[in-house]
Protein backbone atom coordinates (compact mmCIF):
# COMPACT_ATOMS: atom_id res chain seq x y z
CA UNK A 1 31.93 -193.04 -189.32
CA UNK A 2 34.41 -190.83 -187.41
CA UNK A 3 31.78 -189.31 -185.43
CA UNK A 4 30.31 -192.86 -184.40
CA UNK A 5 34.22 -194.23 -183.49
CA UNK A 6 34.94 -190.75 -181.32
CA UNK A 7 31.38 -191.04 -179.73
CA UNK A 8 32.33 -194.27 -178.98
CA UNK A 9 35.73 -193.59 -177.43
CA UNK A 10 34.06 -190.38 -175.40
CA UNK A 11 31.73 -192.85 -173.86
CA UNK A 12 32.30 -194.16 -170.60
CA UNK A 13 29.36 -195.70 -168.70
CA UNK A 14 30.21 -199.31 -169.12
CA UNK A 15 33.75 -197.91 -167.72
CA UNK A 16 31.92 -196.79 -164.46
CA UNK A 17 29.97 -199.95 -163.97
CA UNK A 18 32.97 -202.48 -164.58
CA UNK A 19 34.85 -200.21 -161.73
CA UNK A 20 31.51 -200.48 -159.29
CA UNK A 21 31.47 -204.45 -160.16
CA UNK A 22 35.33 -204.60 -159.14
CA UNK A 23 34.98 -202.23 -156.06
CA UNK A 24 31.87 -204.86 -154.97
CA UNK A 25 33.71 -207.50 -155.82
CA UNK A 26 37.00 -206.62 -153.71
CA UNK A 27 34.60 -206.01 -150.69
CA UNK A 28 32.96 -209.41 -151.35
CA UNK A 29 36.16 -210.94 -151.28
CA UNK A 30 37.54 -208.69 -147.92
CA UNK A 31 33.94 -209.80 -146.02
CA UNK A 32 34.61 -213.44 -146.72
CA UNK A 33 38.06 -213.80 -145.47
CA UNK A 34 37.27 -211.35 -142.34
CA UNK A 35 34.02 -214.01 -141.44
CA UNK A 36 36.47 -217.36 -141.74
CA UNK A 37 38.88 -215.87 -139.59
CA UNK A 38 36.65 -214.61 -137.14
CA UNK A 39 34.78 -218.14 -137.88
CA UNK A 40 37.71 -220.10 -136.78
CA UNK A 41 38.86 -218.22 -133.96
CA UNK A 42 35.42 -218.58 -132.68
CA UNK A 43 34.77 -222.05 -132.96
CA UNK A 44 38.61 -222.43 -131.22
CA UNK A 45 37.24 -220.29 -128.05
CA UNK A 46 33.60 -222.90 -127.91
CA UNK A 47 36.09 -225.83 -127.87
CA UNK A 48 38.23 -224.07 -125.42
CA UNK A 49 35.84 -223.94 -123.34
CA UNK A 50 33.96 -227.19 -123.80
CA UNK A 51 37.19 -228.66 -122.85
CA UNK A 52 37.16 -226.35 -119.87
CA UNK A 53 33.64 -227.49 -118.93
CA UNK A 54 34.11 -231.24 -119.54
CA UNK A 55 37.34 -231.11 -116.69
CA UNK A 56 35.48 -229.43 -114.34
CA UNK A 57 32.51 -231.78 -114.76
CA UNK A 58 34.84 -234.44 -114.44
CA UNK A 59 36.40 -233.16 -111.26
CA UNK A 60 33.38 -232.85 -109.50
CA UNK A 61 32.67 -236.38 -109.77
């Protein structure tokens, strides 16, 4: 029984893949807030210029 419980205590594979499910999620997690930033700071610039575009349209007229 002692050689089962210090086996068990030696082993640490399910250690390694709980850290590589952490690390992936963490980068999940970084990805997804970079992409709605850039998201909204894109759609900001197309209605920046739409805006743009719509008062020059209207000042040709």
């Amino acid at each position: 029984m002692t050689k089962l419980f210090s086996r068990f205590l030696k082993d640490e594979s399910g250690a390694t893949a709980i850290e590589y499910g952490l690390i992936a999620a963490l980068i999940s997690v970084a990805l997804i807030t970079g992409a709605t930033s850039l998201g909204s700071k894109i759609g900001n610039t197309f209605n920046g210029l739409s805006t743009k575009m719509d008062g020059a349209t209207s000042a040709a007229n």
